[in-house]
PDB file of N, CA and C in Angstrom:
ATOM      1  N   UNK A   1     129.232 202.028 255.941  1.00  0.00           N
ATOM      2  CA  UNK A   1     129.224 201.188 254.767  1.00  0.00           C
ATOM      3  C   UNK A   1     127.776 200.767 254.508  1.00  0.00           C
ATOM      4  N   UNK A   2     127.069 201.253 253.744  1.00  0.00           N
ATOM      5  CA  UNK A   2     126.009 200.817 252.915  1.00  0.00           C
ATOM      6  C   UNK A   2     126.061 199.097 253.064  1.00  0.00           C
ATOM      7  N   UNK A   3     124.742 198.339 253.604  1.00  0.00           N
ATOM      8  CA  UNK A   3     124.429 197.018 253.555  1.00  0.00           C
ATOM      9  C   UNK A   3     122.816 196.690 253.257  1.00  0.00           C
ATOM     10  N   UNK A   4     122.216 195.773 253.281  1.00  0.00           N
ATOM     11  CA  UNK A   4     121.069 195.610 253.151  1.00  0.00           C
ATOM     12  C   UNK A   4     121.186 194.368 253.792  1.00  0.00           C
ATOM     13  N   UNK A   5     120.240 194.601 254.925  1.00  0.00           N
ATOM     14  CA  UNK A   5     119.557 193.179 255.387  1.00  0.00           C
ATOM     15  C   UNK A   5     118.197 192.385 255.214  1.00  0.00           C
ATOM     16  N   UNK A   6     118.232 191.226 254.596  1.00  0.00           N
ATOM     17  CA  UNK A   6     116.606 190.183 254.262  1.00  0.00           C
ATOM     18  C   UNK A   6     116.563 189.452 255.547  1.00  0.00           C
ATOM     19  N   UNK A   7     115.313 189.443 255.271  1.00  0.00           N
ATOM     20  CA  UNK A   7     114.756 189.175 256.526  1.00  0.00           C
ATOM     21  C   UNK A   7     113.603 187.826 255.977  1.00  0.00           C
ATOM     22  N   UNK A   8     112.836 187.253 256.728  1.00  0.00           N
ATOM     23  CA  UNK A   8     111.501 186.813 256.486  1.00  0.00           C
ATOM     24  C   UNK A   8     110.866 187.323 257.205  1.00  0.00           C
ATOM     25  N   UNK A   9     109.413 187.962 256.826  1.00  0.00           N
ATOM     26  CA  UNK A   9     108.300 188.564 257.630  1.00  0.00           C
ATOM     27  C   UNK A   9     107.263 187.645 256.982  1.00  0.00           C
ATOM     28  N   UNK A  10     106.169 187.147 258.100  1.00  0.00           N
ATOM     29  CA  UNK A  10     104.730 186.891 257.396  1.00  0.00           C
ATOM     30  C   UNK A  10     105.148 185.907 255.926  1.00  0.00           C
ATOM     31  N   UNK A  11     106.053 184.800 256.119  1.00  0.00           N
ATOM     32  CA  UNK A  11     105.616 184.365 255.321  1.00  0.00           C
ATOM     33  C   UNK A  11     106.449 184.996 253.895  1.00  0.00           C
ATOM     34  N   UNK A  12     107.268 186.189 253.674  1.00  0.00           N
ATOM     35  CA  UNK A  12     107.922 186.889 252.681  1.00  0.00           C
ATOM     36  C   UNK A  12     109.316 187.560 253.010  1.00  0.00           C
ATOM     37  N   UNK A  13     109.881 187.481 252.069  1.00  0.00           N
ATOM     38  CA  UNK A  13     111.198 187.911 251.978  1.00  0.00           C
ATOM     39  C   UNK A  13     111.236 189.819 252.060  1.00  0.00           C
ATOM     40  N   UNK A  14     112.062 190.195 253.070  1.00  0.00           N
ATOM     41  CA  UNK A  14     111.852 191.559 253.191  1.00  0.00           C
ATOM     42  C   UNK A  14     113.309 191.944 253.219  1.00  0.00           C
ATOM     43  N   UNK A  15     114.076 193.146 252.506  1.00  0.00           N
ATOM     44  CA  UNK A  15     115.250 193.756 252.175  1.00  0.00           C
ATOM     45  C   UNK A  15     114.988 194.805 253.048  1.00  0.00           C
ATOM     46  N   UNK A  16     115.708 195.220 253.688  1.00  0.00           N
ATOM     47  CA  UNK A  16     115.772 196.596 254.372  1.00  0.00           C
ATOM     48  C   UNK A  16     117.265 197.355 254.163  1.00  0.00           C
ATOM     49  N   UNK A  17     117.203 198.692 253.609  1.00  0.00           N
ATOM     50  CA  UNK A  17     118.569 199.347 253.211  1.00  0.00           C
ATOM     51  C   UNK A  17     119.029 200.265 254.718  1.00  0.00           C
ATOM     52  N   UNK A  18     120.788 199.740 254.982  1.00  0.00           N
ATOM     53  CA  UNK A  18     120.987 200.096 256.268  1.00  0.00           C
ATOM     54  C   UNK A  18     122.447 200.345 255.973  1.00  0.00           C
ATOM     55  N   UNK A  19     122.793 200.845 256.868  1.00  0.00           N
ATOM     56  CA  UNK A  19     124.593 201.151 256.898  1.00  0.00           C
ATOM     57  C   UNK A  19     125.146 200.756 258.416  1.00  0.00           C
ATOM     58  N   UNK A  20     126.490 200.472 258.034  1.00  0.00           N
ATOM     59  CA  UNK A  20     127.188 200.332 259.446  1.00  0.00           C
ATOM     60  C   UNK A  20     127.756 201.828 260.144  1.00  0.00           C
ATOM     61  N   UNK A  21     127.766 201.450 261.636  1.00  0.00           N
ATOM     62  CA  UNK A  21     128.363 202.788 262.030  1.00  0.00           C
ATOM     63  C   UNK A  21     129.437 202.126 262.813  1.00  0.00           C
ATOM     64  N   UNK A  22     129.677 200.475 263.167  1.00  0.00           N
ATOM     65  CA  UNK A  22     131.116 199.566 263.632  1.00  0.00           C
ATOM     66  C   UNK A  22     130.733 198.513 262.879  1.00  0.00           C
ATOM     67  N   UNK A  23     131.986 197.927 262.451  1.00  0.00           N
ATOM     68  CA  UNK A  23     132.231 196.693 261.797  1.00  0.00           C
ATOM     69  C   UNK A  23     133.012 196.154 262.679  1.00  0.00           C
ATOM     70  N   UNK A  24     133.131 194.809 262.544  1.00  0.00           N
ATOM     71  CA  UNK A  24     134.400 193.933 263.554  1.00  0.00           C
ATOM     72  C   UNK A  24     134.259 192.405 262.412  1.00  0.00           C
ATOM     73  N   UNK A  25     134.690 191.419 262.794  1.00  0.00           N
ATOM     74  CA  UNK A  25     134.925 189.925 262.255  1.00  0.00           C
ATOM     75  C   UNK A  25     133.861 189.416 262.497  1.00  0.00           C
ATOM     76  N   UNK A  26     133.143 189.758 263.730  1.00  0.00           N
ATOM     77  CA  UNK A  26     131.988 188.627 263.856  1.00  0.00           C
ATOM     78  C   UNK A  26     130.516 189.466 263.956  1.00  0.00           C
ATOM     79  N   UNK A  27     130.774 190.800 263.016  1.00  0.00           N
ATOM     80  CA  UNK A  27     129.445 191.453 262.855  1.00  0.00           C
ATOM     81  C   UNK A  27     129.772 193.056 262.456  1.00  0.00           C
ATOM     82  N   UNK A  28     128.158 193.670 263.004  1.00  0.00           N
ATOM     83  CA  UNK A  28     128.130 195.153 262.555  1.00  0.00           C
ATOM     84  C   UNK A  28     127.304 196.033 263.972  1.00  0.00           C
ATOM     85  N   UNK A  29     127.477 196.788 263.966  1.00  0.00           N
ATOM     86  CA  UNK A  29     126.097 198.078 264.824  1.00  0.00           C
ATOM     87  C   UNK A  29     125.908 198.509 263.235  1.00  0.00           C
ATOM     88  N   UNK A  30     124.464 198.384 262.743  1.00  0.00           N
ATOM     89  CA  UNK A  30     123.994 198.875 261.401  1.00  0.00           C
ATOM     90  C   UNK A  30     122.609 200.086 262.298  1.00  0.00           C
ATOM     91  N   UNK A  31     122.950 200.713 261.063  1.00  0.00           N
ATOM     92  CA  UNK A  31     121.523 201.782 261.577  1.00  0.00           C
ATOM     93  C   UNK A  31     120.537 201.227 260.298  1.00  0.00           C
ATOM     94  N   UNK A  32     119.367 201.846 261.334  1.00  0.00           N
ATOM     95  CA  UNK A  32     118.208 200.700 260.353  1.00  0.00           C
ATOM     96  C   UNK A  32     117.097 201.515 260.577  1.00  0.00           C
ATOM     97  N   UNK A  33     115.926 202.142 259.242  1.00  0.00           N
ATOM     98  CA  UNK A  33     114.923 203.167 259.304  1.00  0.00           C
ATOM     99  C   UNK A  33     114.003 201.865 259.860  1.00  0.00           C
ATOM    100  N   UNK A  34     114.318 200.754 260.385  1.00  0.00           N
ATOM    101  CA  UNK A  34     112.536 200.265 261.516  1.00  0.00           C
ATOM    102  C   UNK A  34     113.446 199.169 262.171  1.00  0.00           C
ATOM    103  N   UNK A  35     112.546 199.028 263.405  1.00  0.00           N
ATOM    104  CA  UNK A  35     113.584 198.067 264.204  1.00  0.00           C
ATOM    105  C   UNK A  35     113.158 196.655 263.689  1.00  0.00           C
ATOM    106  N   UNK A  36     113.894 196.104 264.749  1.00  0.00           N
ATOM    107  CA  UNK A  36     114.361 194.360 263.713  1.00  0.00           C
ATOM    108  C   UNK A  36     114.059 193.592 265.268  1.00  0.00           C
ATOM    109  N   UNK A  37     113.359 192.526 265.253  1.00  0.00           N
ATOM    110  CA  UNK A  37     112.924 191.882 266.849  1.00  0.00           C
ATOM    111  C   UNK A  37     114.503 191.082 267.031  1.00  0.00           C
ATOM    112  N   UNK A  38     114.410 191.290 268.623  1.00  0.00           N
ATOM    113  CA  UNK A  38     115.369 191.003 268.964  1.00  0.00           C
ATOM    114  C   UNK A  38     115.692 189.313 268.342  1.00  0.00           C
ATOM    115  N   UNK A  39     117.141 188.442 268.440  1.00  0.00           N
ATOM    116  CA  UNK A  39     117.155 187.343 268.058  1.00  0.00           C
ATOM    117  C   UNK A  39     116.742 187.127 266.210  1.00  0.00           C
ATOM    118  N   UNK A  40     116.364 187.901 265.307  1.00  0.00           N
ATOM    119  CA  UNK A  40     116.252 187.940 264.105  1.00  0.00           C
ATOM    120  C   UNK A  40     117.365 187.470 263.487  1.00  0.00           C
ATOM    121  N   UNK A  41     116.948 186.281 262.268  1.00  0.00           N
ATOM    122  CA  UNK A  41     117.615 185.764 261.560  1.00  0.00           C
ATOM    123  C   UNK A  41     117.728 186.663 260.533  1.00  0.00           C
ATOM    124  N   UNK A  42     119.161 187.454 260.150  1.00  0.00           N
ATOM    125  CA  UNK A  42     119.276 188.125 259.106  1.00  0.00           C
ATOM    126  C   UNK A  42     120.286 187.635 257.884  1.00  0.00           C
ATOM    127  N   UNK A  43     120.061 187.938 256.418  1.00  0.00           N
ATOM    128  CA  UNK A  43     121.017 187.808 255.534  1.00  0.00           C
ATOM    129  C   UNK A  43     121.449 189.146 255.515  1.00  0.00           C
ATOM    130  N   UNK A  44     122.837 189.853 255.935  1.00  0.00           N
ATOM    131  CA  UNK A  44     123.748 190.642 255.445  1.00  0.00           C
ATOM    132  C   UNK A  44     124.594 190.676 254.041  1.00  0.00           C
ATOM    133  N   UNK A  45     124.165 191.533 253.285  1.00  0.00           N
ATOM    134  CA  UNK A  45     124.917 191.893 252.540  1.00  0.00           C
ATOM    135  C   UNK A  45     125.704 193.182 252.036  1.00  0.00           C
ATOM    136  N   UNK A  46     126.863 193.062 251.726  1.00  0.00           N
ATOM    137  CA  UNK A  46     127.572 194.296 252.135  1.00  0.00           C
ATOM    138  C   UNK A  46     127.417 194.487 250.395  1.00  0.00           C
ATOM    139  N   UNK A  47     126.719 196.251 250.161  1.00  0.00           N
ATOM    140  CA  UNK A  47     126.449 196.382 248.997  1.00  0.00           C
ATOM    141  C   UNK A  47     127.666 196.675 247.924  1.00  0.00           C
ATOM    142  N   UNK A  48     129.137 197.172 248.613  1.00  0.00           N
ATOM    143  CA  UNK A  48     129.971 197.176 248.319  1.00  0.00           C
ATOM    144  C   UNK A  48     130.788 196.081 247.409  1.00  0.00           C
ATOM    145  N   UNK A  49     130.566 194.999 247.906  1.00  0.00           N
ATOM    146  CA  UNK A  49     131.016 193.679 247.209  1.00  0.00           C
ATOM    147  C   UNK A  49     129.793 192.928 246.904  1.00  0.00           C
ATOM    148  N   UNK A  50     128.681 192.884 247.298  1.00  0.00           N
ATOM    149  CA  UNK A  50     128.074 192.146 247.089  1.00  0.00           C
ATOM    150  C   UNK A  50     127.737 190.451 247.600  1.00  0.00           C
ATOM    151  N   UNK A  51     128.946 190.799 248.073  1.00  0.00           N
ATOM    152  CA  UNK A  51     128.950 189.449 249.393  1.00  0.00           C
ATOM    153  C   UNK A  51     127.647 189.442 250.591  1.00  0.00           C
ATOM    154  N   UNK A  52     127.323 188.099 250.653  1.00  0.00           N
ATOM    155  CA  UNK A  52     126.356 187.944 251.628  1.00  0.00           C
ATOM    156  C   UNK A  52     126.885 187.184 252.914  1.00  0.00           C
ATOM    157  N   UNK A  53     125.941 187.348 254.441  1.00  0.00           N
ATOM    158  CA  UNK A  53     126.529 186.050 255.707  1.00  0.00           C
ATOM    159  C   UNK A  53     125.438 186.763 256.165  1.00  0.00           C
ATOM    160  N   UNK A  54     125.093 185.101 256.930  1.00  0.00           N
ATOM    161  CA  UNK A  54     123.974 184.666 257.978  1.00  0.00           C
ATOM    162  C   UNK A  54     124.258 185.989 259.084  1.00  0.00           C
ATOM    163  N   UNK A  55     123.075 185.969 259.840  1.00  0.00           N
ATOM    164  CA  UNK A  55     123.810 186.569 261.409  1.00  0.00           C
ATOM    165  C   UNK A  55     122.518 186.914 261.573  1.00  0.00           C
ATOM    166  N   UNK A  56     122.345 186.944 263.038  1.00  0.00           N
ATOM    167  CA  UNK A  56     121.532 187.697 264.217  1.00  0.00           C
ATOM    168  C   UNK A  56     121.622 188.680 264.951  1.00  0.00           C
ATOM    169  N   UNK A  57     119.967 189.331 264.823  1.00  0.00           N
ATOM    170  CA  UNK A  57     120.134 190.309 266.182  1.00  0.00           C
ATOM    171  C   UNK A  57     120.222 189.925 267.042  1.00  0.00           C
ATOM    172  N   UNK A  58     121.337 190.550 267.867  1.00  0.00           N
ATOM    173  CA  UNK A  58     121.818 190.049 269.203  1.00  0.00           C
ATOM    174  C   UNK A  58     121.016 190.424 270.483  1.00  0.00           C
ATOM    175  N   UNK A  59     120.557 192.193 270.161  1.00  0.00           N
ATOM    176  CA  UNK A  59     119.692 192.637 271.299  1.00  0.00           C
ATOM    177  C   UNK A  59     118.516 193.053 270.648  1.00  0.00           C
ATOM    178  N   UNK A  60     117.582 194.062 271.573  1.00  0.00           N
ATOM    179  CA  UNK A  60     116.564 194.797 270.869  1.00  0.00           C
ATOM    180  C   UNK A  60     117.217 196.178 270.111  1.00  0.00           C
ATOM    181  N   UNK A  61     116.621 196.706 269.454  1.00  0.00           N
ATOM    182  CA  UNK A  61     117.059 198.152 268.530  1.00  0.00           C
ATOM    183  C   UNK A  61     116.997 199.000 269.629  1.00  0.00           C
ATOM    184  N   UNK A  62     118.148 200.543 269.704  1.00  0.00           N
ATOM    185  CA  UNK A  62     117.747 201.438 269.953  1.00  0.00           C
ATOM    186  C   UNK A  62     117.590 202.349 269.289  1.00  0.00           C
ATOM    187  N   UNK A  63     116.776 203.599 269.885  1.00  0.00           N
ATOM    188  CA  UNK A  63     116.095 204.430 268.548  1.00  0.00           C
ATOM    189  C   UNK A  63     117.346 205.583 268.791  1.00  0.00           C
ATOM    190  N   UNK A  64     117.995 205.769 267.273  1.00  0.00           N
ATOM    191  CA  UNK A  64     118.539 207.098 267.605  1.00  0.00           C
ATOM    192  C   UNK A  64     117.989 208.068 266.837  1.00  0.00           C
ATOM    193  N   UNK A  65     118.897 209.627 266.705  1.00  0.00           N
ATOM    194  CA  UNK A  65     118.545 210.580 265.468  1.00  0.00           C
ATOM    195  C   UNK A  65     118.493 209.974 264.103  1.00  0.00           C
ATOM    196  N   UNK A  66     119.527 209.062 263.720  1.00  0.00           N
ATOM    197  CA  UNK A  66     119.505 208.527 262.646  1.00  0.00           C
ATOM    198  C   UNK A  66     118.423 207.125 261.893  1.00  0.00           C
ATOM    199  N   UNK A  67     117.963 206.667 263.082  1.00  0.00           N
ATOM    200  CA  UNK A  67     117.381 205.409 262.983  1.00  0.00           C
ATOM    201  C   UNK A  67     117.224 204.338 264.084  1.00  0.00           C
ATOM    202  N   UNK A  68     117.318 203.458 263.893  1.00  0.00           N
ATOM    203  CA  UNK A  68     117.209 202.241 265.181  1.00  0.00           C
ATOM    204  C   UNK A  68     118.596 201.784 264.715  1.00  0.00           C
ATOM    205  N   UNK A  69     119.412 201.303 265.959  1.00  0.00           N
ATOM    206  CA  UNK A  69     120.832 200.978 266.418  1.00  0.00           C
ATOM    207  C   UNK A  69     120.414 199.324 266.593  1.00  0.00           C
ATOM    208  N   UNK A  70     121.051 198.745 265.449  1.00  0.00           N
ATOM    209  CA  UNK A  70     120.601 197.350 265.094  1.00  0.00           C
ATOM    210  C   UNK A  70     122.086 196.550 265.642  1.00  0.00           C
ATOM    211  N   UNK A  71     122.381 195.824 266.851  1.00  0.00           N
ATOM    212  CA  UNK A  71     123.340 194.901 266.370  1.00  0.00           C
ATOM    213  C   UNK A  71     123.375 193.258 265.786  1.00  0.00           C
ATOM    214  N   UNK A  72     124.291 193.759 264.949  1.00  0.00           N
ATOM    215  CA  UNK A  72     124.125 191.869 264.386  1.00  0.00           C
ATOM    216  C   UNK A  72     125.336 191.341 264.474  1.00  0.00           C
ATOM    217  N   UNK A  73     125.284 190.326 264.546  1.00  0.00           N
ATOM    218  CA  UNK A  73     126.597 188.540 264.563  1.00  0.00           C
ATOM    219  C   UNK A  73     126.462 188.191 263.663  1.00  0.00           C
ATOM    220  N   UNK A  74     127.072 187.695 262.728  1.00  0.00           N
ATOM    221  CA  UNK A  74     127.612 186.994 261.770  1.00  0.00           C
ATOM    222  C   UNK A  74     127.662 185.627 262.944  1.00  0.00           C
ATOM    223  N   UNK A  75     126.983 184.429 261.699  1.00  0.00           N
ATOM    224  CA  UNK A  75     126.871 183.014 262.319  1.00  0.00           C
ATOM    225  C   UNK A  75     127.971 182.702 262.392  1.00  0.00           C
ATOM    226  N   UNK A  76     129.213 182.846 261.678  1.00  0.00           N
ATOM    227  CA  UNK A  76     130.077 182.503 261.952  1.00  0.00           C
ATOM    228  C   UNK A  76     131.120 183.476 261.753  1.00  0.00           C
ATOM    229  N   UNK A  77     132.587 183.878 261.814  1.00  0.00           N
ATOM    230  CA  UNK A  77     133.476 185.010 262.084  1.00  0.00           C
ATOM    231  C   UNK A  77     133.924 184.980 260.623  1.00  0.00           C
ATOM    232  N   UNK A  78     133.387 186.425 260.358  1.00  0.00           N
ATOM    233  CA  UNK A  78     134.081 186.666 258.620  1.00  0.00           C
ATOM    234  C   UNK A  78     135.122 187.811 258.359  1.00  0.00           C
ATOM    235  N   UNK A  79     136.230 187.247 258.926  1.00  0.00           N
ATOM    236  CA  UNK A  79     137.384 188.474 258.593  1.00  0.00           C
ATOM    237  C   UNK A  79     137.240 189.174 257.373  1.00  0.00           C
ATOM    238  N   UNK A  80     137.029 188.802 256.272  1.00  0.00           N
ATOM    239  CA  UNK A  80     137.298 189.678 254.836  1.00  0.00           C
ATOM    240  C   UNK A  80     135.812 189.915 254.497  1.00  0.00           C
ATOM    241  N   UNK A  81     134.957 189.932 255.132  1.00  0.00           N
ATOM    242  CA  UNK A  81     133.587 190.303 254.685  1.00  0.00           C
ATOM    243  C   UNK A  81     133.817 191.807 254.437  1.00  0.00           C
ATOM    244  N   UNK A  82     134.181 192.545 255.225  1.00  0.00           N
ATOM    245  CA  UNK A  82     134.026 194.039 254.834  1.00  0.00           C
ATOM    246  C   UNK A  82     135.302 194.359 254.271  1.00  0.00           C
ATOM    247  N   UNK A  83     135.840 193.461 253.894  1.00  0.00           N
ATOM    248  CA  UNK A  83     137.220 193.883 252.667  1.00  0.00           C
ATOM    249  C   UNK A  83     138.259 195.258 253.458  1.00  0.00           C
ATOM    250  N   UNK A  84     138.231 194.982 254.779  1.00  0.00           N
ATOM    251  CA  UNK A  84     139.039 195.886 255.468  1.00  0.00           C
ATOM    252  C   UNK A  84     140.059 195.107 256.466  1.00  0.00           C
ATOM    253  N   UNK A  85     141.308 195.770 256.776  1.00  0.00           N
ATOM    254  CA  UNK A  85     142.345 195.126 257.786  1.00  0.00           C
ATOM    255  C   UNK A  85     141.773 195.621 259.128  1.00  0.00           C
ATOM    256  N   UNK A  86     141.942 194.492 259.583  1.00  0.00           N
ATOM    257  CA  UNK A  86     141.834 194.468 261.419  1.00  0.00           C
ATOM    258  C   UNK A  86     143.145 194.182 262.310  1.00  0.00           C
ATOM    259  N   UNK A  87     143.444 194.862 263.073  1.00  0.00           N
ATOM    260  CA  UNK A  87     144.616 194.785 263.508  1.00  0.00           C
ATOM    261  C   UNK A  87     144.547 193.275 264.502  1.00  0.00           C
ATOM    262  N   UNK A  88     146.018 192.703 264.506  1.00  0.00           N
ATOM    263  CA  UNK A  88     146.019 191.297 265.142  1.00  0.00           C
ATOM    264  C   UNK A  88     145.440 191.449 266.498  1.00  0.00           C
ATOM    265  N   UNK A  89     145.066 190.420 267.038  1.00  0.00           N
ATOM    266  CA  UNK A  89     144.898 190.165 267.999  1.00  0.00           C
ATOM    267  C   UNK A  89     145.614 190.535 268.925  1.00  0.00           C
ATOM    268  N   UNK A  90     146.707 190.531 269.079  1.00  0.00           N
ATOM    269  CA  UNK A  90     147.472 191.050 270.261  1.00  0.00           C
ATOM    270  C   UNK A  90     148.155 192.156 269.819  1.00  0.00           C
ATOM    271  N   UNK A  91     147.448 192.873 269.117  1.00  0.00           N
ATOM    272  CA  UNK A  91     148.057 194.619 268.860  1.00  0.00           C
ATOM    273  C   UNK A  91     147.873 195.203 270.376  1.00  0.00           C
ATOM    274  N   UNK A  92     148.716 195.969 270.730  1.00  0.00           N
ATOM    275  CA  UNK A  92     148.501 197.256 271.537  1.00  0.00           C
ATOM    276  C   UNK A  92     148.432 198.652 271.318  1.00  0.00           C
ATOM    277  N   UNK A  93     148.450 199.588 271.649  1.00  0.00           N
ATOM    278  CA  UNK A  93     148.614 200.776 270.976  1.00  0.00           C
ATOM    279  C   UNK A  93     150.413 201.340 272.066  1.00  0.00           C
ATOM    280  N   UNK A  94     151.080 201.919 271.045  1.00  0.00           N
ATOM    281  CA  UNK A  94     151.595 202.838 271.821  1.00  0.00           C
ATOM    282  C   UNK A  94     151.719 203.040 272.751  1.00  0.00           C
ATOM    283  N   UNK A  95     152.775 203.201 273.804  1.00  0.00           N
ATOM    284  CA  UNK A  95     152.653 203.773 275.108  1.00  0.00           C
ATOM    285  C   UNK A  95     153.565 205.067 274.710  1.00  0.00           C
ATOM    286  N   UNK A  96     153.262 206.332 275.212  1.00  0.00           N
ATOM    287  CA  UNK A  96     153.747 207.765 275.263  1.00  0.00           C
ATOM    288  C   UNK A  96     154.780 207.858 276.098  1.00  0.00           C
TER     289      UNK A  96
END
């Protein structure tokens, strides 16, 4: 899912265009063309809706083929941010 995260650098507002490769309630793994210092205050916005939420990098980036492996938290838990169903909490899968 296509997102863009702002940032502050130096004093200025910086947009960086990124996508998710996991979503969950209380964040994303976004791939990102430059890494992001660990602990970074980010604005997420999912370009899809246009909705924005606070959140932090949690660790440092890793570099993959695609980019740097960014994870972020949402400051606080946003079930309908990515306008997708999450299965309940006490789902299981199947037993065979």
């Amino acid at each position: 899912m296509p997102v863009t995260l702002e940032l502050a650098e130096n004093g200025q507002t910086v947009k960086v265009a990124a996508h998710t490769v996991a979503v969950n309630i209380h964040g994303a793994m976004v791939v990102c063309p430059r890494p992001l210092d660990s602990q970074a205050q980010v604005t997420v916005t999912n370009d899809r809706t246009h909705q924005q939420t606070g959140a932090r990098v949690t660790r440092a980036p890793r570099e993959s083929s695609e980019g740097y492996l960014i994870p972020v938290e949402f400051t606080s838990p946003s079930p309908n941010f990515w306008q997708i169903s999450f299965p309940p909490a006490n789902w299981k899968a199947p037993e065979n």
